[in-house]
ModelCIF file with pLDDT and N, C-alpha, C, O atoms, coordinates in Angstrom:
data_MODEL
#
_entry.id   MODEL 
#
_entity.id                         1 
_entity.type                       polymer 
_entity.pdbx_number_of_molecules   1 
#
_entity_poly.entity_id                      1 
_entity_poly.type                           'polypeptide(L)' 
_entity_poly.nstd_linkage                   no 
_entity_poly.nstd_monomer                   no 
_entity_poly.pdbx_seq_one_letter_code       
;(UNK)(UNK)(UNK)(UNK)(UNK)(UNK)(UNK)(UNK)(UNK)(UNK)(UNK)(UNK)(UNK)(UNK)(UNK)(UNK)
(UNK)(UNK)(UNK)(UNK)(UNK)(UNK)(UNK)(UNK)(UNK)(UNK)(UNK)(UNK)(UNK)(UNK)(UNK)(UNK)
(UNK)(UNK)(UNK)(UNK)(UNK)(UNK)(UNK)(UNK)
;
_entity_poly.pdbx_seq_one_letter_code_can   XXXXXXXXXXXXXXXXXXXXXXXXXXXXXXXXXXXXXXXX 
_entity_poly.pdbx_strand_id                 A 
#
loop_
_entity_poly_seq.entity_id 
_entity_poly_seq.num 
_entity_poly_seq.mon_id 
_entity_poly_seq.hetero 
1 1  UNK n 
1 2  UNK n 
1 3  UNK n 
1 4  UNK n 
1 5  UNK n 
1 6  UNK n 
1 7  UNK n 
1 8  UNK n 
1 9  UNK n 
1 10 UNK n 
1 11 UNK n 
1 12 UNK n 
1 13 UNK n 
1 14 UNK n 
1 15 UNK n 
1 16 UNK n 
1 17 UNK n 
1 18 UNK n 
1 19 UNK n 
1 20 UNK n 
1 21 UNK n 
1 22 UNK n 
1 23 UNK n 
1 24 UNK n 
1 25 UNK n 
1 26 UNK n 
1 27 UNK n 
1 28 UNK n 
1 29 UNK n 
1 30 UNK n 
1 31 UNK n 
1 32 UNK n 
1 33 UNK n 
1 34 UNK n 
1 35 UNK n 
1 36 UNK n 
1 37 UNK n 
1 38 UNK n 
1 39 UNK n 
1 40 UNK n 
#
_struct_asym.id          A 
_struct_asym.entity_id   1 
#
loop_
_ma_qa_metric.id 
_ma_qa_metric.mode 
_ma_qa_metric.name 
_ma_qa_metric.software_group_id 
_ma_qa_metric.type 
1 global pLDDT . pLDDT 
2 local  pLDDT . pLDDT 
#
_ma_qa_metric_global.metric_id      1 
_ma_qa_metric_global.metric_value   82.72 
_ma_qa_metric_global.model_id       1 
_ma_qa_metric_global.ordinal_id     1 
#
loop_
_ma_qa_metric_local.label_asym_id 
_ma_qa_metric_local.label_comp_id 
_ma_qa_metric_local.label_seq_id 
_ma_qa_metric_local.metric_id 
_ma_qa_metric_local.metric_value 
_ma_qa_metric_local.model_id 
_ma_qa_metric_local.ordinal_id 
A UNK 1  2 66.00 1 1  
A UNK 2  2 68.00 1 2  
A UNK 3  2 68.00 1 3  
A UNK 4  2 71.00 1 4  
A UNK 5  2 78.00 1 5  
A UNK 6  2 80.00 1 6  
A UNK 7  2 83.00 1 7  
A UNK 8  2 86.00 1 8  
A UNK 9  2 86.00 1 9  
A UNK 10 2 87.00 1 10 
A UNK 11 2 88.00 1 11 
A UNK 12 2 88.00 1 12 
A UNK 13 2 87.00 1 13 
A UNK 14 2 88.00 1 14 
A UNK 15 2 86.00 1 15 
A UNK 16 2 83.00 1 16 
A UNK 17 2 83.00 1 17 
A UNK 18 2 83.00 1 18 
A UNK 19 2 85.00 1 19 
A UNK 20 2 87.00 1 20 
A UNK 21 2 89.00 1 21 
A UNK 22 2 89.00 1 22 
A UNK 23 2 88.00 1 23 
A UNK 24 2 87.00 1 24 
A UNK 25 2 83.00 1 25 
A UNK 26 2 85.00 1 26 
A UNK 27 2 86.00 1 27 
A UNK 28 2 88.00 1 28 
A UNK 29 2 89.00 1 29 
A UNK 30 2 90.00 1 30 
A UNK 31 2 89.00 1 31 
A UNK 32 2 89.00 1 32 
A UNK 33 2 85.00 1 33 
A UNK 34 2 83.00 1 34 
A UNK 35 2 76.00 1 35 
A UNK 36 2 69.00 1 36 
A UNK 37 2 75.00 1 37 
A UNK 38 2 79.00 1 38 
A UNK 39 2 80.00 1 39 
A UNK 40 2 79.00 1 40 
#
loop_
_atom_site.group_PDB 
_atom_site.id 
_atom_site.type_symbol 
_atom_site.label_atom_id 
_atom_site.label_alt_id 
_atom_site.label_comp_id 
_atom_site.label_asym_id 
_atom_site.label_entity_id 
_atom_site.label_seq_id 
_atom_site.pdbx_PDB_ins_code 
_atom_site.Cartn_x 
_atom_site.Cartn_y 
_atom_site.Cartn_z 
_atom_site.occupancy 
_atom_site.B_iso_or_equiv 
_atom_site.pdbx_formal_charge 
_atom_site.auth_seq_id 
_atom_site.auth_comp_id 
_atom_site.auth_asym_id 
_atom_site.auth_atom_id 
_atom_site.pdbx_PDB_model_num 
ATOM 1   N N  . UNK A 1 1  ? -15.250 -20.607 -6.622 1.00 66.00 ? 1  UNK A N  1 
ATOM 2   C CA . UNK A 1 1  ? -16.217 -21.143 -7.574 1.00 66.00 ? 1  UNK A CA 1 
ATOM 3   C C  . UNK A 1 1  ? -17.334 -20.161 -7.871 1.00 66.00 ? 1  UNK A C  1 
ATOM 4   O O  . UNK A 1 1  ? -17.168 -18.963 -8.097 1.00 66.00 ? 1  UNK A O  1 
ATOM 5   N N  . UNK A 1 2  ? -18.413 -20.762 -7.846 1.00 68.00 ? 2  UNK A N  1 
ATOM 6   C CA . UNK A 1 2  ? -19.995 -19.716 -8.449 1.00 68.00 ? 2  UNK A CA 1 
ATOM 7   C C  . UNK A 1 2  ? -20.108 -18.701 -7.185 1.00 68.00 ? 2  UNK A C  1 
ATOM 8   O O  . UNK A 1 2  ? -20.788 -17.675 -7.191 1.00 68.00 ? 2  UNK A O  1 
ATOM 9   N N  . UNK A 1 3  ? -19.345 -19.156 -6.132 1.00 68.00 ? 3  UNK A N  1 
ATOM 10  C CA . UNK A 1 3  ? -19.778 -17.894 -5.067 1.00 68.00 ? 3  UNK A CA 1 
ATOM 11  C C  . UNK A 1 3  ? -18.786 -17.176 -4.910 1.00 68.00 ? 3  UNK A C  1 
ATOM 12  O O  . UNK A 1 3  ? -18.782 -16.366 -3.983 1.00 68.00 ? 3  UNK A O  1 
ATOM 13  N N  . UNK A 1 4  ? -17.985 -17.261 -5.546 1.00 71.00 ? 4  UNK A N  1 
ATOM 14  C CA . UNK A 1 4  ? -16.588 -16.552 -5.538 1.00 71.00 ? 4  UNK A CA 1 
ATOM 15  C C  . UNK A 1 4  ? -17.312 -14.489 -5.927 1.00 71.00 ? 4  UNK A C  1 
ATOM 16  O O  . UNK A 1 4  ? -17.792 -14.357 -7.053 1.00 71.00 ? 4  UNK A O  1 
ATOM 17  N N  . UNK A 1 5  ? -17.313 -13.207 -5.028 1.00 78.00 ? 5  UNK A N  1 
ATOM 18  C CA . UNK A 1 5  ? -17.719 -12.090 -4.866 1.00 78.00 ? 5  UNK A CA 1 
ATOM 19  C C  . UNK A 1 5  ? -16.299 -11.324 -5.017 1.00 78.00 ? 5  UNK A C  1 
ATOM 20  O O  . UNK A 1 5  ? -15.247 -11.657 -4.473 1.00 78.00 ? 5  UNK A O  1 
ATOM 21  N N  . UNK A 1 6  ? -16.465 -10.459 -5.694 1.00 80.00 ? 6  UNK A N  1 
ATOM 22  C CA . UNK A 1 6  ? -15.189 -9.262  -5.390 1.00 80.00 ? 6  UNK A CA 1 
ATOM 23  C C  . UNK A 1 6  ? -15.765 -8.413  -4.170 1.00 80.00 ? 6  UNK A C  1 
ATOM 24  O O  . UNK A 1 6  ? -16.913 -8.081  -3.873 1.00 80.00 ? 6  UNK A O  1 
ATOM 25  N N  . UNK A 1 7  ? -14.514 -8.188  -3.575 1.00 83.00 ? 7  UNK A N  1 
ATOM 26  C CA . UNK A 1 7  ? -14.657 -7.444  -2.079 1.00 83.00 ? 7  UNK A CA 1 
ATOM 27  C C  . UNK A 1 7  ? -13.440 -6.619  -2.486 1.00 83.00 ? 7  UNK A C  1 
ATOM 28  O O  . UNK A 1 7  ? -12.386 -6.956  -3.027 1.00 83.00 ? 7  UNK A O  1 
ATOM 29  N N  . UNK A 1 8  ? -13.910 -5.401  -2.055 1.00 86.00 ? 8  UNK A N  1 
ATOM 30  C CA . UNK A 1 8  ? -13.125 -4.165  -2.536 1.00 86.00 ? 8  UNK A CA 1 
ATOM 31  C C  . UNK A 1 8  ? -13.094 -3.295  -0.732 1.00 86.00 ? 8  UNK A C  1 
ATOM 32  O O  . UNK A 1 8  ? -13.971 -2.968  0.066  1.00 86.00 ? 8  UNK A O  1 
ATOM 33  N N  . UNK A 1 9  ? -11.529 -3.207  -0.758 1.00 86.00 ? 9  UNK A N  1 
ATOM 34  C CA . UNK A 1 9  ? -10.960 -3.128  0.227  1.00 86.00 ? 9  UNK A CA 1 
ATOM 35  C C  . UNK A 1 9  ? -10.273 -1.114  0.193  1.00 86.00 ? 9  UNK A C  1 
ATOM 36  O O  . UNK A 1 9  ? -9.916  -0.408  -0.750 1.00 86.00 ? 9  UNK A O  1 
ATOM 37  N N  . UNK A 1 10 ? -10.359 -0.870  1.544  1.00 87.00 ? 10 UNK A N  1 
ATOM 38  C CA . UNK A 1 10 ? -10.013 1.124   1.516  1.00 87.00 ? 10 UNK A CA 1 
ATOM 39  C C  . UNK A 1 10 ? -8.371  0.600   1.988  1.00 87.00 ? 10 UNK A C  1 
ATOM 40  O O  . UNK A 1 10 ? -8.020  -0.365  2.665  1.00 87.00 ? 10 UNK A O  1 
ATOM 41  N N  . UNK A 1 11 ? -7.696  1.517   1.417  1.00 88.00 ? 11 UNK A N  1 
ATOM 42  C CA . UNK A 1 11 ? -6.197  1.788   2.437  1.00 88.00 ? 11 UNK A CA 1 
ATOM 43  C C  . UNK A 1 11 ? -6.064  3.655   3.292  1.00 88.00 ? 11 UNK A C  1 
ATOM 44  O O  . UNK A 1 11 ? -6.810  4.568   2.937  1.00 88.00 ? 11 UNK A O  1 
ATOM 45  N N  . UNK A 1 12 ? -5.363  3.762   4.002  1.00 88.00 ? 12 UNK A N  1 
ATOM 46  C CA . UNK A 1 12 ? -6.197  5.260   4.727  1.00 88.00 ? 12 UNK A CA 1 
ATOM 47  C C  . UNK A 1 12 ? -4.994  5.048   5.744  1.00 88.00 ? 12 UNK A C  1 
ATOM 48  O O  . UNK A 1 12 ? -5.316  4.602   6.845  1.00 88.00 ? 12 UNK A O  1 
ATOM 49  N N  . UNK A 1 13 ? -3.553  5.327   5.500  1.00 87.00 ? 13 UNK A N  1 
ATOM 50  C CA . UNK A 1 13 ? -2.914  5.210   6.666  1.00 87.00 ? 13 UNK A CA 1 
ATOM 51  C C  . UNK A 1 13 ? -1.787  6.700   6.187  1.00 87.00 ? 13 UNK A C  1 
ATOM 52  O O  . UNK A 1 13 ? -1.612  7.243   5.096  1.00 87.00 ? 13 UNK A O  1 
ATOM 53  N N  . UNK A 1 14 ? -1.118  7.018   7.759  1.00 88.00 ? 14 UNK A N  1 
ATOM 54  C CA . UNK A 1 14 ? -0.377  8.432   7.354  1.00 88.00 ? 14 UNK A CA 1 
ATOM 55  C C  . UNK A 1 14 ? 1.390   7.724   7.954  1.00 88.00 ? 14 UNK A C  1 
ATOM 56  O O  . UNK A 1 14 ? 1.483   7.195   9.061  1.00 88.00 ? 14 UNK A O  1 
ATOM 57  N N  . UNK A 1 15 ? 2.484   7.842   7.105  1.00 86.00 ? 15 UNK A N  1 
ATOM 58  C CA . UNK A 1 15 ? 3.458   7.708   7.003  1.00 86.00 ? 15 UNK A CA 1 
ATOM 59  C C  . UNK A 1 15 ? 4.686   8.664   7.450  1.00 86.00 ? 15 UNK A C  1 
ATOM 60  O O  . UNK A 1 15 ? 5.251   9.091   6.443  1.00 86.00 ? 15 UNK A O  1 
ATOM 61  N N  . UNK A 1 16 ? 5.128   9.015   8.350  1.00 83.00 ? 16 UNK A N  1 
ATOM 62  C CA . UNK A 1 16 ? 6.397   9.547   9.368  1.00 83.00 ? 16 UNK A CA 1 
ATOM 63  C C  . UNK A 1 16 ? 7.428   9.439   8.731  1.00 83.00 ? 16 UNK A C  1 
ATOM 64  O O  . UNK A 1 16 ? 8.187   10.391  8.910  1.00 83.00 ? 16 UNK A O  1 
ATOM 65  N N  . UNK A 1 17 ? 8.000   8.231   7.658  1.00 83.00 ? 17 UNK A N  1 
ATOM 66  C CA . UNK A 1 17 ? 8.910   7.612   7.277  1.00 83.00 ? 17 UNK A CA 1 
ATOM 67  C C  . UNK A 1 17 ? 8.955   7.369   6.097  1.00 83.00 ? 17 UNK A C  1 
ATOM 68  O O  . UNK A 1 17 ? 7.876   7.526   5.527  1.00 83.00 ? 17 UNK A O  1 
ATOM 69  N N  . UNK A 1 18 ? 10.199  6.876   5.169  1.00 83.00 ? 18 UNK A N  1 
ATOM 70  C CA . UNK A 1 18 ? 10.172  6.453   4.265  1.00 83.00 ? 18 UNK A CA 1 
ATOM 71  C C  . UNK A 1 18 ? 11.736  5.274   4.209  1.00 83.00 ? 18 UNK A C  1 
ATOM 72  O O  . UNK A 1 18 ? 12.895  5.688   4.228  1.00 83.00 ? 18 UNK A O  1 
ATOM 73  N N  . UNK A 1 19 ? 11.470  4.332   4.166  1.00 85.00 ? 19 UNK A N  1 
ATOM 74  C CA . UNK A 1 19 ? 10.590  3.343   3.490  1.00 85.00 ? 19 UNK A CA 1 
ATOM 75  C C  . UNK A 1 19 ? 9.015   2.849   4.389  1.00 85.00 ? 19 UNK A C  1 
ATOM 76  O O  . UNK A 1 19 ? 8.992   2.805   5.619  1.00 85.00 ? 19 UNK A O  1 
ATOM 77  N N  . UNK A 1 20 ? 8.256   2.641   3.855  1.00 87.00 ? 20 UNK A N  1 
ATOM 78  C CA . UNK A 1 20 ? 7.369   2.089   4.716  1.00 87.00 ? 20 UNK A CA 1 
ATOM 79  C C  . UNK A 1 20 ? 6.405   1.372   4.122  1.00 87.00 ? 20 UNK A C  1 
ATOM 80  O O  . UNK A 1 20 ? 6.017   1.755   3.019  1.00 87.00 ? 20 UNK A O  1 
ATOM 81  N N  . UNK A 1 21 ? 5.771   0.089   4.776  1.00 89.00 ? 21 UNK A N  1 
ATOM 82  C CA . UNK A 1 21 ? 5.465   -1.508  4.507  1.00 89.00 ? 21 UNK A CA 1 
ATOM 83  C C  . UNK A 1 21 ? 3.818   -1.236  5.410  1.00 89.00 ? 21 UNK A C  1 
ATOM 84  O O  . UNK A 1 21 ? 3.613   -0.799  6.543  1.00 89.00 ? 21 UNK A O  1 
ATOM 85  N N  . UNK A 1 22 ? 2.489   -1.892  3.926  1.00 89.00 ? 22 UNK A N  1 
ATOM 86  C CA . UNK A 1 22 ? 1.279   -1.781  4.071  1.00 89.00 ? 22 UNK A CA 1 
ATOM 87  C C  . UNK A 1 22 ? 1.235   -3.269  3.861  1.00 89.00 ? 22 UNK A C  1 
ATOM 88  O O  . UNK A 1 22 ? 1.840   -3.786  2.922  1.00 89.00 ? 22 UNK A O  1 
ATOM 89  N N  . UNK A 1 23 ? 0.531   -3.961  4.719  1.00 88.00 ? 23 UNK A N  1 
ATOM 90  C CA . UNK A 1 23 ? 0.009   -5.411  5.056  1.00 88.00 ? 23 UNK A CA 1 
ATOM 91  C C  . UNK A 1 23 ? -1.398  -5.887  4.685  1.00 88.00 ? 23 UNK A C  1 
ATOM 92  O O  . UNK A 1 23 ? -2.303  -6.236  5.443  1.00 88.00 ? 23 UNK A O  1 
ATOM 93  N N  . UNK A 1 24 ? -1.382  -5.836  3.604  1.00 87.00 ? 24 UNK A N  1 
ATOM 94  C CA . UNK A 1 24 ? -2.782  -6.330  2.809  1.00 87.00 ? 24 UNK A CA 1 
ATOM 95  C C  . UNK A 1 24 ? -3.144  -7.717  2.748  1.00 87.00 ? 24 UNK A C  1 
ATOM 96  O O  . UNK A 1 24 ? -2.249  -8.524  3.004  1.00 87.00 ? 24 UNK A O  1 
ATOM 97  N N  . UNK A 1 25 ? -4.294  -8.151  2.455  1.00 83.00 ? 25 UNK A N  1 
ATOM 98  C CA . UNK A 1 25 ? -4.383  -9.511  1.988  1.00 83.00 ? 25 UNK A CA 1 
ATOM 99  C C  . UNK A 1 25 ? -4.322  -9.505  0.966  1.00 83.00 ? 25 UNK A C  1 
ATOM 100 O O  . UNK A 1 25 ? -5.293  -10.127 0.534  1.00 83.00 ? 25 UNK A O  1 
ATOM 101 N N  . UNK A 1 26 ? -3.447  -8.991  -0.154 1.00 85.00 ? 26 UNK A N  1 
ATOM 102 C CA . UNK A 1 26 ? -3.123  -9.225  -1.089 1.00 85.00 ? 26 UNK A CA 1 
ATOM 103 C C  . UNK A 1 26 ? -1.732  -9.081  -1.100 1.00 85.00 ? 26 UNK A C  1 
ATOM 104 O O  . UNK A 1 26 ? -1.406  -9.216  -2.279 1.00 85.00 ? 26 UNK A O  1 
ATOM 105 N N  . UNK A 1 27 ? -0.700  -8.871  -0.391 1.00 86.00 ? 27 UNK A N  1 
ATOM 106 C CA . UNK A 1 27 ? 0.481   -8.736  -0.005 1.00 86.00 ? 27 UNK A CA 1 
ATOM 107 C C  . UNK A 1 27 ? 0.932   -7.701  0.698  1.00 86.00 ? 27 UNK A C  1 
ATOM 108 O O  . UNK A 1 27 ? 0.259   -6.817  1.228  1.00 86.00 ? 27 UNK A O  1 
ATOM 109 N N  . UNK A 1 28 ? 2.317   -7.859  0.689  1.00 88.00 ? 28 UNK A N  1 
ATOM 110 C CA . UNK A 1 28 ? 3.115   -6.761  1.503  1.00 88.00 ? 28 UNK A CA 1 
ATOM 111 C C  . UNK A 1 28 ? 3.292   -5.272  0.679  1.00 88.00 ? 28 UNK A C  1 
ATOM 112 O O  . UNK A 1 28 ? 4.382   -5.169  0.116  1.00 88.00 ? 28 UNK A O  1 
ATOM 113 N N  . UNK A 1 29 ? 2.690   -4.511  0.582  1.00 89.00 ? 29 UNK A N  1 
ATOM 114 C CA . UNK A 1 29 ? 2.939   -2.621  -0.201 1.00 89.00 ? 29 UNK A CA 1 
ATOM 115 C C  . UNK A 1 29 ? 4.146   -2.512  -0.103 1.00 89.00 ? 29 UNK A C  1 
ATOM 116 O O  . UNK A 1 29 ? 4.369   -3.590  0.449  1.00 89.00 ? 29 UNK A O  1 
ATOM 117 N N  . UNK A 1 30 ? 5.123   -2.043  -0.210 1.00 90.00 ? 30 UNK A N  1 
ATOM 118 C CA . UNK A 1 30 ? 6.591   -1.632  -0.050 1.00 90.00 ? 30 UNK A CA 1 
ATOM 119 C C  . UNK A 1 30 ? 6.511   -0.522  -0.596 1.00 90.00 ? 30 UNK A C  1 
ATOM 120 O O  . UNK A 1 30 ? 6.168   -0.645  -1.772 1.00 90.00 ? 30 UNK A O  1 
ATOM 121 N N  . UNK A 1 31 ? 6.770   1.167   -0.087 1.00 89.00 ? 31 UNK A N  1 
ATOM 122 C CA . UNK A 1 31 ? 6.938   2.622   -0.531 1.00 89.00 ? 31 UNK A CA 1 
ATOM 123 C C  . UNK A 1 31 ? 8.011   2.915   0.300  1.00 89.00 ? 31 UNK A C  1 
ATOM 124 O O  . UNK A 1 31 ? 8.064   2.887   1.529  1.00 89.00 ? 31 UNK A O  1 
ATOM 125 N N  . UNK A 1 32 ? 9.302   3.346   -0.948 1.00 89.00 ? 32 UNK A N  1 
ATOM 126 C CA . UNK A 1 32 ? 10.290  3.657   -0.720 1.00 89.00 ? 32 UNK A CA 1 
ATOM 127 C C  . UNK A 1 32 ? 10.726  5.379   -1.244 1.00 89.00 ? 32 UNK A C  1 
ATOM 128 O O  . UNK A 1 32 ? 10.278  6.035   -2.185 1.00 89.00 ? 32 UNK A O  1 
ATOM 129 N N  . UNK A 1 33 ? 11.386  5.605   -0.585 1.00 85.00 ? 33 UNK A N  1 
ATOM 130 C CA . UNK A 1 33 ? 11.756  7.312   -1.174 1.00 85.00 ? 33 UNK A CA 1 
ATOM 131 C C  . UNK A 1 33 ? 12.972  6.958   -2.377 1.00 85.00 ? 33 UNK A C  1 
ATOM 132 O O  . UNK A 1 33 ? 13.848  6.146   -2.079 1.00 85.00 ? 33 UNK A O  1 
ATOM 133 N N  . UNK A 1 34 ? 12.973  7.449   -3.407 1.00 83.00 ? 34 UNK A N  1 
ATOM 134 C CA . UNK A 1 34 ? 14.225  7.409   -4.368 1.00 83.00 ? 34 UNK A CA 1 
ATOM 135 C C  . UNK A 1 34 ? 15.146  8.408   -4.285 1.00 83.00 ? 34 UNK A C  1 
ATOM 136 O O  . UNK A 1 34 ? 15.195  9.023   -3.220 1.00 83.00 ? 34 UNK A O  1 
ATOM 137 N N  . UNK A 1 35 ? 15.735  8.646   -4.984 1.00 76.00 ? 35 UNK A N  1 
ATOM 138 C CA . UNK A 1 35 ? 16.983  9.362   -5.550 1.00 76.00 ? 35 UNK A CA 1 
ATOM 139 C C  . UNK A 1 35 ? 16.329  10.514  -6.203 1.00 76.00 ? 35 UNK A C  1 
ATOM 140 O O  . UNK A 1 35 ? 17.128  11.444  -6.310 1.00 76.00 ? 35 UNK A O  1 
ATOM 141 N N  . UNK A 1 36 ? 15.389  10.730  -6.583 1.00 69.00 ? 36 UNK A N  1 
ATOM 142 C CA . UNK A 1 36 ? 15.110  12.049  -7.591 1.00 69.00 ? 36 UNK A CA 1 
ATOM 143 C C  . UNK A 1 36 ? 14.137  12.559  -6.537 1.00 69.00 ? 36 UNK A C  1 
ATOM 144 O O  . UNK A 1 36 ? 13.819  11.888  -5.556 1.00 69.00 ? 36 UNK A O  1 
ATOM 145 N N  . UNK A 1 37 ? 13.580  14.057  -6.850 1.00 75.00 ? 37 UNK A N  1 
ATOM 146 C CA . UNK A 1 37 ? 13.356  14.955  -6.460 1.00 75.00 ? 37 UNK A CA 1 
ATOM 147 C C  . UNK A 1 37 ? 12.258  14.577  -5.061 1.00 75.00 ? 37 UNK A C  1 
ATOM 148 O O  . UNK A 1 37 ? 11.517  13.598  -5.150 1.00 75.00 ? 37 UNK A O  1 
ATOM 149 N N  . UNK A 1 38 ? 12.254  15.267  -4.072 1.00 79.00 ? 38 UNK A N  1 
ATOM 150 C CA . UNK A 1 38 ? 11.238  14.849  -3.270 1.00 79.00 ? 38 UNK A CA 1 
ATOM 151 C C  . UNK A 1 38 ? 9.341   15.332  -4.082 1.00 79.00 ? 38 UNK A C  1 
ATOM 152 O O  . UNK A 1 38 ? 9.072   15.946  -5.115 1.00 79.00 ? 38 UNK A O  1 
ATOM 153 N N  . UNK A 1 39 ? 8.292   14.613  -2.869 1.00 80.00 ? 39 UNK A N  1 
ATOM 154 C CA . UNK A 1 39 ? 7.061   15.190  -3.782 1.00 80.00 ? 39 UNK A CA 1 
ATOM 155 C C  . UNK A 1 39 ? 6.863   16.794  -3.201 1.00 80.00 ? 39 UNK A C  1 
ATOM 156 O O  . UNK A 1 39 ? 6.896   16.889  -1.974 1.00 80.00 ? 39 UNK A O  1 
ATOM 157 N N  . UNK A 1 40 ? 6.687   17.886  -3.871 1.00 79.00 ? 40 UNK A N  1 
ATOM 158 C CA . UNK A 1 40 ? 6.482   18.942  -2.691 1.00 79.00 ? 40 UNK A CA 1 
ATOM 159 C C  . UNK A 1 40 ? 5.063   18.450  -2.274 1.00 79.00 ? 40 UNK A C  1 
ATOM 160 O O  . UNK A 1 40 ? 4.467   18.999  -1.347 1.00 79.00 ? 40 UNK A O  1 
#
């Protein structure tokens, strides 16, 4: 309602793996590696 505030949230994590799953309160992140070129 009238007290309803946006709260702005950091993400800051380092990944070993791919696929790999970030647990937000706004849902589950899902980052997967594809088929085309890796990132250099």
């Amino acid at each position: 309602g009238e007290n309803s505030v946006p709260v702005k949230y950091s993400i800051d994590r380092t990944a070993d793996r791919m696929p790999y799953t970030i647990n937000t309160s706004i849902g589950i992140i899902t980052l997967k590696r594809t088929t085309a070129k890796t990132l250099p």
